[in-house]
Every structure is written in structure tokens, then in C-alpha cells.
N, C-alpha and C. Protein backbone atom coordinates (compact mmCIF):
# COMPACT_ATOMS: atom_id res chain seq x y z
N UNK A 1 -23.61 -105.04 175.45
CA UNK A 1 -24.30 -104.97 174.20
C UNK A 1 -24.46 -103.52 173.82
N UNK A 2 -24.11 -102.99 172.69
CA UNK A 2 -24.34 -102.25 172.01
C UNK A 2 -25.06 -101.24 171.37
N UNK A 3 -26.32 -100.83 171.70
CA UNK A 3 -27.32 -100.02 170.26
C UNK A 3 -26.90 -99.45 169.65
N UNK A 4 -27.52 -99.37 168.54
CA UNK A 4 -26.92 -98.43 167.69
C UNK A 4 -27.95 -97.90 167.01
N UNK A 5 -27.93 -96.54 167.20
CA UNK A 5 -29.21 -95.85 166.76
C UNK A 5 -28.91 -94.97 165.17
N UNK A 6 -30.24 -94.97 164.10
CA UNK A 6 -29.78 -94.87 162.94
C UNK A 6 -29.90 -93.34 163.22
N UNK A 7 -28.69 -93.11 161.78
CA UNK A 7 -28.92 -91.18 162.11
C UNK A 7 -30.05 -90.62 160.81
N UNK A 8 -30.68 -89.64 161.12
CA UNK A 8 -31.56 -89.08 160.75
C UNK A 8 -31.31 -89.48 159.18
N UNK A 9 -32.30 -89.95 158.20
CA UNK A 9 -32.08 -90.01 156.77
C UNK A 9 -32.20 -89.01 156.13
N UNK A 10 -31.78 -88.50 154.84
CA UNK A 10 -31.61 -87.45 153.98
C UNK A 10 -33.24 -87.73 153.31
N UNK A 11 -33.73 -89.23 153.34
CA UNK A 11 -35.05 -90.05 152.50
C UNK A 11 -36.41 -89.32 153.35
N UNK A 12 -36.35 -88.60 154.93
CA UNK A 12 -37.40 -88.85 155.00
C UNK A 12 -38.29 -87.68 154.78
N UNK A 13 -37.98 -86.10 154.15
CA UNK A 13 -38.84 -85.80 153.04
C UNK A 13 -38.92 -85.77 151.73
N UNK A 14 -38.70 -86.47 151.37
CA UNK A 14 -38.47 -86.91 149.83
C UNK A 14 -40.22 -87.15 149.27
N UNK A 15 -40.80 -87.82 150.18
CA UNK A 15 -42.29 -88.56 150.10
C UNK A 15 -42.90 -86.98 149.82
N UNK A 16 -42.72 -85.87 150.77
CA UNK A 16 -43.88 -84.88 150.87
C UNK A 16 -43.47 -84.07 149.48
N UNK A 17 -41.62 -83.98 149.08
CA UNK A 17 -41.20 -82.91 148.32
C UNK A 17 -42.28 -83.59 146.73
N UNK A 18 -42.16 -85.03 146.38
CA UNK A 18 -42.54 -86.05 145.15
C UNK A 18 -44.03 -85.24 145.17
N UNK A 19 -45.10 -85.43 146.50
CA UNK A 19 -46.24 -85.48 146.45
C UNK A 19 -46.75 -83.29 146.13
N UNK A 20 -46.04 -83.33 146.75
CA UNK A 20 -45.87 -81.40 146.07
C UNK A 20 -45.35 -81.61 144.61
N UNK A 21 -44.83 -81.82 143.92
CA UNK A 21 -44.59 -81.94 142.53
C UNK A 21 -45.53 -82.27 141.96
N UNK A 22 -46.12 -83.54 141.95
CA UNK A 22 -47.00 -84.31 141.10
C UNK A 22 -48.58 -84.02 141.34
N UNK A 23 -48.76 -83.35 143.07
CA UNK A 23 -50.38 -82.84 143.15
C UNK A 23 -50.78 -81.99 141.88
N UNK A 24 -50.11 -80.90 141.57
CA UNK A 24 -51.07 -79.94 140.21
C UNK A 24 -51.35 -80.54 139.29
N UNK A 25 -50.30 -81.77 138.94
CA UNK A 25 -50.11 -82.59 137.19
C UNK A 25 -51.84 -83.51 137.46
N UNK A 26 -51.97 -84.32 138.97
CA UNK A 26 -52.96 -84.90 139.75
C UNK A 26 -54.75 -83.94 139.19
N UNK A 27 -53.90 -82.81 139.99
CA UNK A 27 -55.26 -82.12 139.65
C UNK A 27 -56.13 -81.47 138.30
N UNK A 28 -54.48 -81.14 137.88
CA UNK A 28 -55.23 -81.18 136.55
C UNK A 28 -56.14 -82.15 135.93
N UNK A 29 -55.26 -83.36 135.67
CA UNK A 29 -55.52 -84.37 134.89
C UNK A 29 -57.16 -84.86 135.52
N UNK A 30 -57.62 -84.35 136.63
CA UNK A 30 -58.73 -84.36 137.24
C UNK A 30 -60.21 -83.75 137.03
N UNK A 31 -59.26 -82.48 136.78
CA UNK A 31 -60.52 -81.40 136.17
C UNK A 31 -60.68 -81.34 134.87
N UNK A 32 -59.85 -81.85 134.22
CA UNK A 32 -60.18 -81.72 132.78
C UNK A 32 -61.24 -82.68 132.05
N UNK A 33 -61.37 -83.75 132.55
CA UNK A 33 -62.45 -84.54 132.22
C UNK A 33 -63.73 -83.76 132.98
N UNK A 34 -63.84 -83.57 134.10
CA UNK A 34 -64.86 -82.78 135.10
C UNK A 34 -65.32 -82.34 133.83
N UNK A 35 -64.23 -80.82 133.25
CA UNK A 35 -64.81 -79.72 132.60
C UNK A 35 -65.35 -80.19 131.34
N UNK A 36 -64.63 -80.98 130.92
CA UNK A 36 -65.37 -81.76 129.71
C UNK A 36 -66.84 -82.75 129.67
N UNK A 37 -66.87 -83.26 130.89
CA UNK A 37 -68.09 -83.64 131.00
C UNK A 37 -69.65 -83.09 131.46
N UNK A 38 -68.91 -81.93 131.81
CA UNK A 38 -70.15 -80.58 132.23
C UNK A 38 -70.68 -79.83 130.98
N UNK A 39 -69.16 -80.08 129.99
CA UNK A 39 -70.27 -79.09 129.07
C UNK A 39 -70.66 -80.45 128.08
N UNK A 40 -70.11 -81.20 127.83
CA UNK A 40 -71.00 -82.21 126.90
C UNK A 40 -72.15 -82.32 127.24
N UNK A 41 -72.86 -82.33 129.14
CA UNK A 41 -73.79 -82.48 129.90
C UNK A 41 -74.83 -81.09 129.50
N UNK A 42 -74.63 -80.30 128.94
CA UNK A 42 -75.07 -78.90 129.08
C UNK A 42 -75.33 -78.86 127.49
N UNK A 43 -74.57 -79.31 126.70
CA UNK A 43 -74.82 -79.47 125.06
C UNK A 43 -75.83 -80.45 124.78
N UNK A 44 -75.57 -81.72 125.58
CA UNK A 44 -76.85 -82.65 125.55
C UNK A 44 -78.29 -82.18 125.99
N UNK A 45 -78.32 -81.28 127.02
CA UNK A 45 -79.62 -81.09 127.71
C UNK A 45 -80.10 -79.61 126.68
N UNK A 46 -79.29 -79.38 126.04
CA UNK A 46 -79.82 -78.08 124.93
C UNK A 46 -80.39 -78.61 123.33
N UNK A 47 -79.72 -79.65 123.35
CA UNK A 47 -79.93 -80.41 122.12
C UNK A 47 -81.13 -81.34 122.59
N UNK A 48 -81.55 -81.73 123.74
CA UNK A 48 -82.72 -82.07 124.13
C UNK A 48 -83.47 -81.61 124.60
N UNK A 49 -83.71 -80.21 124.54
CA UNK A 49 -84.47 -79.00 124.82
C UNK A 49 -85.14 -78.76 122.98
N UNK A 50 -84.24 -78.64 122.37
CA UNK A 50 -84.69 -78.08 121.24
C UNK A 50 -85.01 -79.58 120.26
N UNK A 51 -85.03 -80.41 120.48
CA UNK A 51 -85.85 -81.73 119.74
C UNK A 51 -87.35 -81.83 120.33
N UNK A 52 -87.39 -81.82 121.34
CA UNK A 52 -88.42 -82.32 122.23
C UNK A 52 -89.69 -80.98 121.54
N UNK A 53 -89.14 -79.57 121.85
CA UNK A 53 -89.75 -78.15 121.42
C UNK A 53 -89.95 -78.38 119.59
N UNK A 54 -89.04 -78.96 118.62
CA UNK A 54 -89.42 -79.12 117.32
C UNK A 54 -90.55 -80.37 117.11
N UNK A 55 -90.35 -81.25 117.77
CA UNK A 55 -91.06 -82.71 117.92
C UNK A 55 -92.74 -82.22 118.28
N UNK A 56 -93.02 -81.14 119.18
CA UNK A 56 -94.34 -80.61 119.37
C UNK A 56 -94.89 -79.76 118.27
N UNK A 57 -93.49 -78.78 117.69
CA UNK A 57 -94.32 -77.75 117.05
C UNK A 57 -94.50 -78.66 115.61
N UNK A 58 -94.13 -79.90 115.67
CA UNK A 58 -94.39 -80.34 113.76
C UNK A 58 -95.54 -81.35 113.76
N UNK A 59 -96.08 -81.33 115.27
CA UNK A 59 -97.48 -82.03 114.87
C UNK A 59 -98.40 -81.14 115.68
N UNK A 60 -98.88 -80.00 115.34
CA UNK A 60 -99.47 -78.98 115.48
C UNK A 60 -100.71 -79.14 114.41
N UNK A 61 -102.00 -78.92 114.93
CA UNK A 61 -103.04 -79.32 113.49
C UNK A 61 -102.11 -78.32 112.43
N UNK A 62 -103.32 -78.18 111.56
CA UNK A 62 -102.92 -77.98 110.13
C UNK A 62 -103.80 -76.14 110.52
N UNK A 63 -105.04 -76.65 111.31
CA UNK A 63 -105.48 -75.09 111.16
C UNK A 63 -105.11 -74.27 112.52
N UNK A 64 -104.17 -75.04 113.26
CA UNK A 64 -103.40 -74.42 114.66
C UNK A 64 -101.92 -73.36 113.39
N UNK A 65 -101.24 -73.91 112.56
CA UNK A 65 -100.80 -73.27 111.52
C UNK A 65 -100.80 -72.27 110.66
N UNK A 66 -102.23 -72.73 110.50
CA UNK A 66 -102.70 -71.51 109.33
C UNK A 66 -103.17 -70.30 110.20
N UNK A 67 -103.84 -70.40 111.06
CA UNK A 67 -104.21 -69.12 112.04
C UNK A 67 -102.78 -68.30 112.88
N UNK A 68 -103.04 -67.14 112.90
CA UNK A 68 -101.75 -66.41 113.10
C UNK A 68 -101.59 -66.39 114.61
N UNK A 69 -103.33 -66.51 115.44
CA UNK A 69 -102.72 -66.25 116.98
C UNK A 69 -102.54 -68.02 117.30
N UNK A 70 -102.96 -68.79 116.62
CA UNK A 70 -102.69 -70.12 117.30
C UNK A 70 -101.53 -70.78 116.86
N UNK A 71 -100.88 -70.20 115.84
CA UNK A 71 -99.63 -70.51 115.88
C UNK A 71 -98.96 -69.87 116.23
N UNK A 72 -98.89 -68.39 116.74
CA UNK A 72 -97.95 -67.92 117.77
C UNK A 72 -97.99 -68.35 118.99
N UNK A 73 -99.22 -69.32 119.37
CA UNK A 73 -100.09 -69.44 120.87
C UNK A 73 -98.99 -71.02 120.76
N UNK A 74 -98.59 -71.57 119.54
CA UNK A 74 -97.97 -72.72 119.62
C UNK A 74 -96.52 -72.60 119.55
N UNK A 75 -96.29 -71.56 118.88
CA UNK A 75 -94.75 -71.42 118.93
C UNK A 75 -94.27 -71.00 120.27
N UNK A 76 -95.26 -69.91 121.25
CA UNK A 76 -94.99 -69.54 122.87
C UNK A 76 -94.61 -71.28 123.56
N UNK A 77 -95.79 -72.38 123.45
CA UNK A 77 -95.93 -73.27 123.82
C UNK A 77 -94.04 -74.23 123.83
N UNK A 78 -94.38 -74.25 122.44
CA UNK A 78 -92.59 -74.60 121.92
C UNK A 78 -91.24 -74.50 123.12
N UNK A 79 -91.65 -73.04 123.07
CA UNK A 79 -90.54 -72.32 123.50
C UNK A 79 -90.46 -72.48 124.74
N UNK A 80 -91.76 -72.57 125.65
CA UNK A 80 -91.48 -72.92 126.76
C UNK A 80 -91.54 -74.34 127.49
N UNK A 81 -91.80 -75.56 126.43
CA UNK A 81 -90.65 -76.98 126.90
C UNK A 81 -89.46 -76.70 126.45
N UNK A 82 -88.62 -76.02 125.85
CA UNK A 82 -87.39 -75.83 125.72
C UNK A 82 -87.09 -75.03 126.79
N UNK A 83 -87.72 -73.70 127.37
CA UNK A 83 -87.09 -73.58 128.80
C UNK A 83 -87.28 -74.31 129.73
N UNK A 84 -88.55 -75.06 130.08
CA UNK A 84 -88.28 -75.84 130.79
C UNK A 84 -87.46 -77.17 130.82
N UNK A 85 -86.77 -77.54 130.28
CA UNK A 85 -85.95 -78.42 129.80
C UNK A 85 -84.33 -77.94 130.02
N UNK A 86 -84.44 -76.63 130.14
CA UNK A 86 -83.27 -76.19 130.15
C UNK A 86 -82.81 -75.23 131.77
N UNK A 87 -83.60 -75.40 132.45
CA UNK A 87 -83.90 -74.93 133.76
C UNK A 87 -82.70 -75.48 134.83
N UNK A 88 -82.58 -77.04 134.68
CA UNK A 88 -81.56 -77.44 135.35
C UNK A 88 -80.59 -76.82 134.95
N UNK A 89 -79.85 -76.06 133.74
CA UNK A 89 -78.61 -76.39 133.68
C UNK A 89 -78.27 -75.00 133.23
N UNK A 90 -79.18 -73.86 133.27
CA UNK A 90 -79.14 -72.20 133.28
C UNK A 90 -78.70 -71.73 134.78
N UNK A 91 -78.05 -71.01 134.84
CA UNK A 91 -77.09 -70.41 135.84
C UNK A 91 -77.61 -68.89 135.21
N UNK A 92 -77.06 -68.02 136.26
CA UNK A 92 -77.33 -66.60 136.93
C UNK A 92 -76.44 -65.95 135.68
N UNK A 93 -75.62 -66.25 134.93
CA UNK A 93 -74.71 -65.82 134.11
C UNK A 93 -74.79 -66.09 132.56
N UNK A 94 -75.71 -67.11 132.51
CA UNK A 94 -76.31 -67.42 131.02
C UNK A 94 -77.75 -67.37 130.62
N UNK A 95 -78.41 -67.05 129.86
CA UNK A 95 -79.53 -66.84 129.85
C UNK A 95 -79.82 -67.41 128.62
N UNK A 96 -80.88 -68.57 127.90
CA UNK A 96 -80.59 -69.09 126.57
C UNK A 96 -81.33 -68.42 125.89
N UNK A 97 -81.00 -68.02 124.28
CA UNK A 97 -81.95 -67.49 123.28
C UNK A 97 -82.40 -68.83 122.95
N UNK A 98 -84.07 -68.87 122.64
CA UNK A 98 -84.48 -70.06 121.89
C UNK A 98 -85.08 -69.43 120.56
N UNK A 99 -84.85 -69.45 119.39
CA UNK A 99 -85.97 -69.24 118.47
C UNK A 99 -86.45 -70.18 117.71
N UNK A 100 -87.82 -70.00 117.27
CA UNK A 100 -88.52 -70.99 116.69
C UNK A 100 -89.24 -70.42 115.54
N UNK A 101 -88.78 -71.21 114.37
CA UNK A 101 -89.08 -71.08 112.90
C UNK A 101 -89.90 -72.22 112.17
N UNK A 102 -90.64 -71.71 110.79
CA UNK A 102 -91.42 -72.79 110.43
C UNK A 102 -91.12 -72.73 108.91
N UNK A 103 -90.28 -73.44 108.65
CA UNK A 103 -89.43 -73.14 107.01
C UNK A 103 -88.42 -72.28 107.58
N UNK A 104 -88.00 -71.32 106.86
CA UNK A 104 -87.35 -70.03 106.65
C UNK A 104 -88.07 -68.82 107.40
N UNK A 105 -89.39 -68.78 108.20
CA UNK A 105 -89.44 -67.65 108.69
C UNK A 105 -89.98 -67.99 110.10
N UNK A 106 -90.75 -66.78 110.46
CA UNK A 106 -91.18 -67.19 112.16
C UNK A 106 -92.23 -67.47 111.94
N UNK A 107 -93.50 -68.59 113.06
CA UNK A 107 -94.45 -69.36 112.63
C UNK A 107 -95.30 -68.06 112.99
N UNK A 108 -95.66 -67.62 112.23
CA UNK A 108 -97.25 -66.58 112.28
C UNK A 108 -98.35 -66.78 111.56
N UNK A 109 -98.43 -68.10 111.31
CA UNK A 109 -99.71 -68.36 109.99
C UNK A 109 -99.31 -68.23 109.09
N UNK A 110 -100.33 -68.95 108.07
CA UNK A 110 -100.27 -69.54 106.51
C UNK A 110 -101.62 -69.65 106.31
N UNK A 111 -102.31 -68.68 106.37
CA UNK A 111 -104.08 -68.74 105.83
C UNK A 111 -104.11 -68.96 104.42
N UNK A 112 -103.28 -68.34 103.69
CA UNK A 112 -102.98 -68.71 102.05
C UNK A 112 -102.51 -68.94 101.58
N UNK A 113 -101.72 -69.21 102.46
CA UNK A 113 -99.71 -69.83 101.68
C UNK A 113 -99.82 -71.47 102.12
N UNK A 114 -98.65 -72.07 101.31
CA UNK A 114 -98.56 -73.63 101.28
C UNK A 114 -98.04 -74.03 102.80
N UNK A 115 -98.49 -74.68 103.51
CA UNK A 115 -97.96 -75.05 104.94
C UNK A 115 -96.36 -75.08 105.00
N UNK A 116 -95.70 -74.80 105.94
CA UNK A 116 -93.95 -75.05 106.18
C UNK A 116 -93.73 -76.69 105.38
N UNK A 117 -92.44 -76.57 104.84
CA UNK A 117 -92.12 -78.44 104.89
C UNK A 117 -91.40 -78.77 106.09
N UNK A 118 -90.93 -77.77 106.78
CA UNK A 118 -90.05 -78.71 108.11
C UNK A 118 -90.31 -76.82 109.40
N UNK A 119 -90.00 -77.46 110.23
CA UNK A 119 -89.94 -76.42 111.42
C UNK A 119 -88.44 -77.17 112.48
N UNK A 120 -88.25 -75.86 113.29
CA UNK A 120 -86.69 -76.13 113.94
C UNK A 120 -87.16 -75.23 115.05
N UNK A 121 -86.08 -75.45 115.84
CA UNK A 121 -85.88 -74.80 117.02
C UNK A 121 -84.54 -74.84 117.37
N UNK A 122 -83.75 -73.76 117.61
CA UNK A 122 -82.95 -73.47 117.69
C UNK A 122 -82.44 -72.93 119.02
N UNK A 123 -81.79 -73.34 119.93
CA UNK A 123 -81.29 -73.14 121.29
C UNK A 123 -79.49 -72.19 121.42
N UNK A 124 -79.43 -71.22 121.79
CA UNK A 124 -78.02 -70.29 121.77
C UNK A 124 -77.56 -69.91 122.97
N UNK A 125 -76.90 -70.63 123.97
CA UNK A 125 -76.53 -70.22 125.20
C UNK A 125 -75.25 -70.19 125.50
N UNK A 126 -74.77 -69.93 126.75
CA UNK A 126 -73.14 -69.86 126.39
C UNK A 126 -73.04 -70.91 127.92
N UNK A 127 -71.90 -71.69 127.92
CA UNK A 127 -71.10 -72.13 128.55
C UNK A 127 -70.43 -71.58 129.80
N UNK A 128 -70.20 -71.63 130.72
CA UNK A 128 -69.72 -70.85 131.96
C UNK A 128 -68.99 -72.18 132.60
N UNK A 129 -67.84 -72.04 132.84
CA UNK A 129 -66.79 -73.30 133.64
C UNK A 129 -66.83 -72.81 135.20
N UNK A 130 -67.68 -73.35 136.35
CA UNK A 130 -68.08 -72.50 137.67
C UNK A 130 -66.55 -73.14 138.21
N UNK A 131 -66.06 -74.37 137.94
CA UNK A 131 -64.91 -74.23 138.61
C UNK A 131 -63.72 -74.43 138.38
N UNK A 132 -63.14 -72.90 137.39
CA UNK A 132 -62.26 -71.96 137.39
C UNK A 132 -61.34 -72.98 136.61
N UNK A 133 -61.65 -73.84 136.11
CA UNK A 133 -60.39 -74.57 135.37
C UNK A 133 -60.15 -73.66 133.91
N UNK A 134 -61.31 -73.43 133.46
CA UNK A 134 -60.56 -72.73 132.21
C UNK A 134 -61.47 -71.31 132.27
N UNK A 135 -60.79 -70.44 131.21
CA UNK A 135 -61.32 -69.06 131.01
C UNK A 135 -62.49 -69.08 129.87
N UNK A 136 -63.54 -69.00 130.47
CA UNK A 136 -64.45 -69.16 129.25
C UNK A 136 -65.33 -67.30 128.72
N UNK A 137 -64.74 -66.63 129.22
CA UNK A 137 -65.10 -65.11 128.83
C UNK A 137 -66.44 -64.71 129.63
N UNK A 138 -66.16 -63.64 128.92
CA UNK A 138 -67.79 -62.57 129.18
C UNK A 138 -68.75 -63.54 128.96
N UNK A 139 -69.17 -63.96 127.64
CA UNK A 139 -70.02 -64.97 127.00
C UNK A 139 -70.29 -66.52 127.23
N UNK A 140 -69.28 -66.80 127.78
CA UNK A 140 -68.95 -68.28 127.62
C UNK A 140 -68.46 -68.93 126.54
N UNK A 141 -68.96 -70.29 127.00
CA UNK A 141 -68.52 -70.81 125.35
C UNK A 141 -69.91 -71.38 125.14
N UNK A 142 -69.68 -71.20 123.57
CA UNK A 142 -71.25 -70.89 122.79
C UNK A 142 -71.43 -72.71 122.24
N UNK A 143 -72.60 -72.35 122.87
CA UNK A 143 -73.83 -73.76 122.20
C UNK A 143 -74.07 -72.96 121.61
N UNK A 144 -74.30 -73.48 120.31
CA UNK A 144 -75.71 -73.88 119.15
C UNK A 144 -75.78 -74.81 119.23
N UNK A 145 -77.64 -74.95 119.28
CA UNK A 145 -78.26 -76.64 118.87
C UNK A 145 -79.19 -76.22 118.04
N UNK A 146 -79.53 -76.27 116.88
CA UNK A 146 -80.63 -76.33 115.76
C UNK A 146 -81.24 -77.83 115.68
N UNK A 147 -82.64 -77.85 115.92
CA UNK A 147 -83.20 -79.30 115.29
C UNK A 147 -84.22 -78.82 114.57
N UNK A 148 -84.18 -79.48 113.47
CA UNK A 148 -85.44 -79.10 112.24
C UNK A 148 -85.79 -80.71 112.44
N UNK A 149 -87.36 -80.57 112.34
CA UNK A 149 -88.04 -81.65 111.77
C UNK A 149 -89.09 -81.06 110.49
N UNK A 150 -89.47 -82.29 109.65
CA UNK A 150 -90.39 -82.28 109.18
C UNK A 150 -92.03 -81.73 109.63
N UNK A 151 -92.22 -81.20 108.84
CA UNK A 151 -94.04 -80.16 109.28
C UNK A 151 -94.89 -81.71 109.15
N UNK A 152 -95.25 -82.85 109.85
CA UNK A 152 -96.47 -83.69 109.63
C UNK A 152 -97.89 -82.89 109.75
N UNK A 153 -98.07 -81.95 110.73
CA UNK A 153 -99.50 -81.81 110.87
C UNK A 153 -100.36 -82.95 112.10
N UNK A 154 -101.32 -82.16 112.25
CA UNK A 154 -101.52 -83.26 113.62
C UNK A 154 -103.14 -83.60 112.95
């Protein structure tokens, strides 16, 4: 009887050369949702930084408004549930501007003037991609979130 032993195939790296080709196309197609869902995650938590901070400062009494240190004492207030709100998702490399307006200017009182009709808060931070899929600069890439509400008065 016979054996017959097979000779070495030309097939048997073919498997590793396929899987070296197609890993980068793999990885890409991997990170790109990642990177896309980090910053939608980072746009959402800024845009819910600055609702939550407009949602306080527009039911503020009427004479927390008109007085100049208690509405700066409320606009500080503002500003800091919008940093805290934004704490998870600030890194060593971004730092957010928040400003907070009441109409068209900054809230410092209205002892004689007609109360604001709406107040906003406005959140400006930049974007940072920590893993290296894309080039997002010196700056990052820039959020703006503006939310204006209506002035009710508390």
C-alpha cells in the first residue's frame, strides 16, 4: 500500500496575505462611527449644558433682575450648571467659553429699563479626536450651542 503525501499548497498563506489587506479597510470602517459618536456625545452634553443654564436664568425673580449684584450673583450661578454639566466631557486640551446674555447684552440689571424678553446661554468649546483617527488642529473642532429662552420671571 501506498501513501501519498500532499505537497505543500501555494493556498496556505493566502488566509494571512487577504486578512493584511482588508484589516485597515476593517479598522477604519470601525473608527469612524467611534469618532462620530464621541463628538455627537460631546455636542449633546454642551447643548445640555447650555439649556439646563438658560432654563434657570429665565425664571430668576423679577427683582433678582433688576438688581445689578443679584443678577450677576445669577448669571455666576448660570454659568456654573453649565460647567458643571460639562465636566465629564472637558479634557486637558479644551477649555469651554460659556457666556450668558439677557436680550442683546450681559445680565447686569434693569432697575429702569423694561425686563429682557428672552435670555441664552451660549457654550464654545472645541472638539479634540483622543484617538488619532482624524486631525482636528490646535483648536479642535468647534461647538457652538446657543439656547435662548424666553425671560418668564420667577
Amino acid at each position: 500500500m501506498k501513501i501519498f503525501h500532499s505537497k505543500p499548497s501555494r493556498q496556505r498563506g493566502a488566509a494571512a496575505v487577504e486578512l493584511a489587506l482588508i484589516l485597515p479597510i476593517l479598522f477604519i470602517m470601525l473608527m469612524m462611527p467611534l469618532f462620530i459618536s464621541r463628538f455627537l456625545w460631546h455636542y449633546t452634553v454642551a447643548q445640555k449644558a447650555a439649556q439646563d443654564a438658560a432654563r434657570y436664568l429665565s425664571t430668576i425673580s423679577e427683582q433678582e433682575m433688576r438688581e445689578a449684584t443679584l443678577a450677576s450673583w445669577a448669571t455666576g450661578v448660570a454659568t456654573q450648571i453649565a460647567r458643571a454639566e460639562l465636566e465629564e466631557i472637558v479634557s486637558d486640551q479644551s477649555t469651554p467659553t460659556i457666556i450668558v446674555t439677557c436680550g442683546d447684552e450681559p445680565c447686569s440689571g434693569y432697575r429702569n429699563l423694561a425686563l429682557p424678553e428672552t435670555v441664552s446661554v451660549t457654550v464654545r468649546m472645541g472638539f479634540f479626536d483622543i484617538l488619532g483617527f482624524a486631525d482636528t488642529g490646535r483648536y479642535g473642532i468647534p461647538i457652538n450651542v446657543t439656547y435662548e429662552m424666553n425671560y418668564v420671571g420667577g
